[in-house]
C-alpha atoms as a PDB file:
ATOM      1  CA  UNK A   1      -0.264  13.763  21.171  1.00  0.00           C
ATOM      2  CA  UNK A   2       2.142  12.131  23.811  1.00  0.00           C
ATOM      3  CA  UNK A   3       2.049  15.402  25.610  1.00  0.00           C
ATOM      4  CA  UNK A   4      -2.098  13.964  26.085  1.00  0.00           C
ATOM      5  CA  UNK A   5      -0.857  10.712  27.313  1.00  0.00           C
ATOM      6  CA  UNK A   6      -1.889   9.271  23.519  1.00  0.00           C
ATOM      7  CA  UNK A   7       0.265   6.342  22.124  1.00  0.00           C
ATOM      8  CA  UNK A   8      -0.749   6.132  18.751  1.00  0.00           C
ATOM      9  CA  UNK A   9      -0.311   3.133  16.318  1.00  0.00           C
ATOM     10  CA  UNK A  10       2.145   3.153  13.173  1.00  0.00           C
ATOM     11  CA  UNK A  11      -1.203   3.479  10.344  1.00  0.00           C
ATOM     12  CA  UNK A  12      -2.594   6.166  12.174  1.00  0.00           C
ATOM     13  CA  UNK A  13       0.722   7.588  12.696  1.00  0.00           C
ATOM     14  CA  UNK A  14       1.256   7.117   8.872  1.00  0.00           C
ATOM     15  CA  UNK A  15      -2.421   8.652   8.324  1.00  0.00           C
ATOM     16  CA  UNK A  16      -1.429  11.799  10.219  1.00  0.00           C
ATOM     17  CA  UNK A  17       1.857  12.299   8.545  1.00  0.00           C
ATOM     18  CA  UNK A  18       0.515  12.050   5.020  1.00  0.00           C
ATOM     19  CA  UNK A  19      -2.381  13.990   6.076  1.00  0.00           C
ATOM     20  CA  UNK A  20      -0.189  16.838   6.877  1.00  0.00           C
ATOM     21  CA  UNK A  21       1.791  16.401   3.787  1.00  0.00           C
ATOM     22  CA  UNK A  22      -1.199  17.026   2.011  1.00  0.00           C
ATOM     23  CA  UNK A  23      -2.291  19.955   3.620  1.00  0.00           C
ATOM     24  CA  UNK A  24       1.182  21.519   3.571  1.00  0.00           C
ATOM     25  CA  UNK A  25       1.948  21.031   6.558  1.00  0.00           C
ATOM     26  CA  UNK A  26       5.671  19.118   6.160  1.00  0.00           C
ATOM     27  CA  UNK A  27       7.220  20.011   8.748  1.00  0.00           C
ATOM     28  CA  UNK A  28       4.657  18.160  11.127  1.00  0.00           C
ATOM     29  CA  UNK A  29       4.862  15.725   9.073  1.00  0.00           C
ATOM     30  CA  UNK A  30       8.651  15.045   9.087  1.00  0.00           C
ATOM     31  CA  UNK A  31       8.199  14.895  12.718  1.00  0.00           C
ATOM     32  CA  UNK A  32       5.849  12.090  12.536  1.00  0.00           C
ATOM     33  CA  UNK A  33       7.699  10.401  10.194  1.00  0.00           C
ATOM     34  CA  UNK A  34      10.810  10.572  12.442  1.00  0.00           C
ATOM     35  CA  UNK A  35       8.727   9.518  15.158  1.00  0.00           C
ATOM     36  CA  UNK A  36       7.497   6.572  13.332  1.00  0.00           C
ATOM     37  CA  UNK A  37      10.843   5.441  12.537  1.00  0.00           C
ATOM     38  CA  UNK A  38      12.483   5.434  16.351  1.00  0.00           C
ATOM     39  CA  UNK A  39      15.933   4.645  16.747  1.00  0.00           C
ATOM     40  CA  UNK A  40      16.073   0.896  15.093  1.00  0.00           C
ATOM     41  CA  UNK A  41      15.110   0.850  11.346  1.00  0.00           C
ATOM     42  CA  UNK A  42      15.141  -2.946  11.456  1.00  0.00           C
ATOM     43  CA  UNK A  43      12.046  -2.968  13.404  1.00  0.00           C
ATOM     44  CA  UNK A  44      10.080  -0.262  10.856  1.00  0.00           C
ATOM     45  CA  UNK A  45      10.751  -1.357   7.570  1.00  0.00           C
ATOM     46  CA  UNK A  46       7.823  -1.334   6.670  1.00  0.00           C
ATOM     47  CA  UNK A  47       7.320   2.304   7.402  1.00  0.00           C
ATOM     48  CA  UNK A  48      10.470   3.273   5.630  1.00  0.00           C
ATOM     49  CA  UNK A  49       9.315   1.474   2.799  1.00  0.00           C
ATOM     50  CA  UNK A  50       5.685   2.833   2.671  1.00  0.00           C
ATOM     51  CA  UNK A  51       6.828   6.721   2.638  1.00  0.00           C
ATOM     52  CA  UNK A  52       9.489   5.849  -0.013  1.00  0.00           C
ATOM     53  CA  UNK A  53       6.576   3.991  -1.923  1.00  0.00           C
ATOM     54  CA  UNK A  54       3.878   6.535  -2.472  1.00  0.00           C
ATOM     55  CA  UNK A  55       6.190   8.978  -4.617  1.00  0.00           C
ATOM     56  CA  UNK A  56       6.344   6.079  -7.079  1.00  0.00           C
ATOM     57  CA  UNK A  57       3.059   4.491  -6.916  1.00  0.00           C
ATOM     58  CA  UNK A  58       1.024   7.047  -8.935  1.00  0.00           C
ATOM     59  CA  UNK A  59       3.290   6.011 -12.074  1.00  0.00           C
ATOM     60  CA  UNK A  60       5.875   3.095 -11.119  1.00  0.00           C
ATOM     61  CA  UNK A  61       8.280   2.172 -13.667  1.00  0.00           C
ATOM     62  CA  UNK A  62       8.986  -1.588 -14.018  1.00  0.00           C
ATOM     63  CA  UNK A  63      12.270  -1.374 -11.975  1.00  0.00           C
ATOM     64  CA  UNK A  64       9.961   0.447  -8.992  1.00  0.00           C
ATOM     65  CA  UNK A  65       7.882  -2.015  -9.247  1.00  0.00           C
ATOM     66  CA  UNK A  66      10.442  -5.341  -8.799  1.00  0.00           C
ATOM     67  CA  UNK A  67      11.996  -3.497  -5.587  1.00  0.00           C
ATOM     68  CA  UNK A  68       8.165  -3.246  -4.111  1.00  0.00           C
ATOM     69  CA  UNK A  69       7.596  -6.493  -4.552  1.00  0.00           C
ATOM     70  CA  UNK A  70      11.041  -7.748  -3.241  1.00  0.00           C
ATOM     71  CA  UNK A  71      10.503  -5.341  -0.500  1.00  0.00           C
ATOM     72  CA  UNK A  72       6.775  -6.428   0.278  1.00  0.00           C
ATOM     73  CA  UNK A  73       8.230 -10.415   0.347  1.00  0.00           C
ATOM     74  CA  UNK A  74      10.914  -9.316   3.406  1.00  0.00           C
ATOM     75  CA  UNK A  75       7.994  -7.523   5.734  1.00  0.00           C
ATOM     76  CA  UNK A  76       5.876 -10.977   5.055  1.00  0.00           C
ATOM     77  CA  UNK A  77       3.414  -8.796   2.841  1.00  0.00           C
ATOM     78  CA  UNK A  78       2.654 -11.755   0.255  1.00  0.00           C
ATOM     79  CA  UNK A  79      -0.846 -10.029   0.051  1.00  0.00           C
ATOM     80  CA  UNK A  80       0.454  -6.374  -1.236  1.00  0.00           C
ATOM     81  CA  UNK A  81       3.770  -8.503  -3.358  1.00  0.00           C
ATOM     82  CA  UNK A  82       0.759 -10.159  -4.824  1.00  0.00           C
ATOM     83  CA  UNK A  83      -1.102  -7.023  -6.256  1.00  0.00           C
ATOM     84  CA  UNK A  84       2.238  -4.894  -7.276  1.00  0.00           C
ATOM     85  CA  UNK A  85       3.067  -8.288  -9.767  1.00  0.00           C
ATOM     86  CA  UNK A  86      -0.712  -7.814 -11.182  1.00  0.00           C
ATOM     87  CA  UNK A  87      -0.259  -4.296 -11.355  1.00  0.00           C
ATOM     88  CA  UNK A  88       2.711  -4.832 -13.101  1.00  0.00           C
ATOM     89  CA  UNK A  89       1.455  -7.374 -15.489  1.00  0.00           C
ATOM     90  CA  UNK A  90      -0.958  -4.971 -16.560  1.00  0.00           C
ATOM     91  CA  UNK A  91       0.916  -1.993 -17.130  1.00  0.00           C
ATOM     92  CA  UNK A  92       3.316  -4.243 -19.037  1.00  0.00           C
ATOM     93  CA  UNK A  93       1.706  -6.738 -21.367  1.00  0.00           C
ATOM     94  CA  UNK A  94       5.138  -8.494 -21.764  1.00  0.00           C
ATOM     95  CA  UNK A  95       7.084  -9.855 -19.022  1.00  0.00           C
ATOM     96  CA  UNK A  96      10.452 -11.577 -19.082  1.00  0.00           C
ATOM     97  CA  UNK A  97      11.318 -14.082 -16.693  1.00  0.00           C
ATOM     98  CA  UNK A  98      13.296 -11.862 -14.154  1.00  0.00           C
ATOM     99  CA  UNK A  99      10.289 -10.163 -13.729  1.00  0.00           C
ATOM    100  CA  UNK A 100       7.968 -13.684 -12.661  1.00  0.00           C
ATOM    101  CA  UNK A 101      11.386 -14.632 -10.500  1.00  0.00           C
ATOM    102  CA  UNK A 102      11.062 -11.658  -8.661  1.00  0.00           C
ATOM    103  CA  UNK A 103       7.441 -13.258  -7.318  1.00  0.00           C
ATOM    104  CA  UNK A 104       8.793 -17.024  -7.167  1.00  0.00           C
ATOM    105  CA  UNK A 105      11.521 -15.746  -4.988  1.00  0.00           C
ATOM    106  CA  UNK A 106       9.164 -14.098  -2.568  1.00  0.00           C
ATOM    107  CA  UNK A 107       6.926 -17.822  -2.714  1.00  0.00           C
ATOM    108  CA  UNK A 108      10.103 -19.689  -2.169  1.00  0.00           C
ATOM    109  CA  UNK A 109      11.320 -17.546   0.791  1.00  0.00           C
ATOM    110  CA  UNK A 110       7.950 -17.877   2.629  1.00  0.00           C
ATOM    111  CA  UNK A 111       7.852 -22.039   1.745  1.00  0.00           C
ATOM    112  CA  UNK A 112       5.007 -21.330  -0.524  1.00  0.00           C
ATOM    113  CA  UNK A 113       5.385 -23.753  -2.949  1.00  0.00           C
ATOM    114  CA  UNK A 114       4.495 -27.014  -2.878  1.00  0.00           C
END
């Protein structure tokens, strides 16, 4: 779509590329993903974290589910951090408290708490 003079955003970028996943299409959608990624991982995180996300999400285990929400806090997604915990709490009827840390940490780091 360059080749068109298109510059396409990162979601529709990350539509396309698990749209051709889907279809069987990989190899198309490697080459998205490497496009969405460019040269300096520290400014797509988020993207990096998204593809590695969706082959846990259907069925996350508890572990999964601590690094998405640790990983949601550092790209300032409180929002998303905030669903994976409720998620979580009710896949799991019984947390301990390294699991509620895991959410305090990403409210302290953003000066959330009063």
């Amino acid at each position: 779509m360059k080749g068109e003079g298109l510059e396409l955003d990162l979601k529709f970028q990350f539509v396309l590329a698990r749209n051709y996943a889907n279809l069987g299409i990989k190899e198309k959608a490697k080459s998205v993903l490497k496009e969405m990624e460019g040269g300096n991982l520290n400014e797509n995180k988020m993207v990096c974290f998204k593809r590695d996300w969706e082959v846990c999400e259907s069925d996350p285990q508890i572990h999964e589910c601590m690094n998405a929400i640790d990983a949601f806090g550092k790209v300032y997604k409180i929002k998303e951090a905030e669903a994976m915990f409720d998620k979580m709490s009710k896949k799991w009827k019984q947390l301990s408290a390294k699991h509620y840390t895991a959410m305090l940490k990403v409210y302290v780091d953003h000066k959330l708490l009063n």
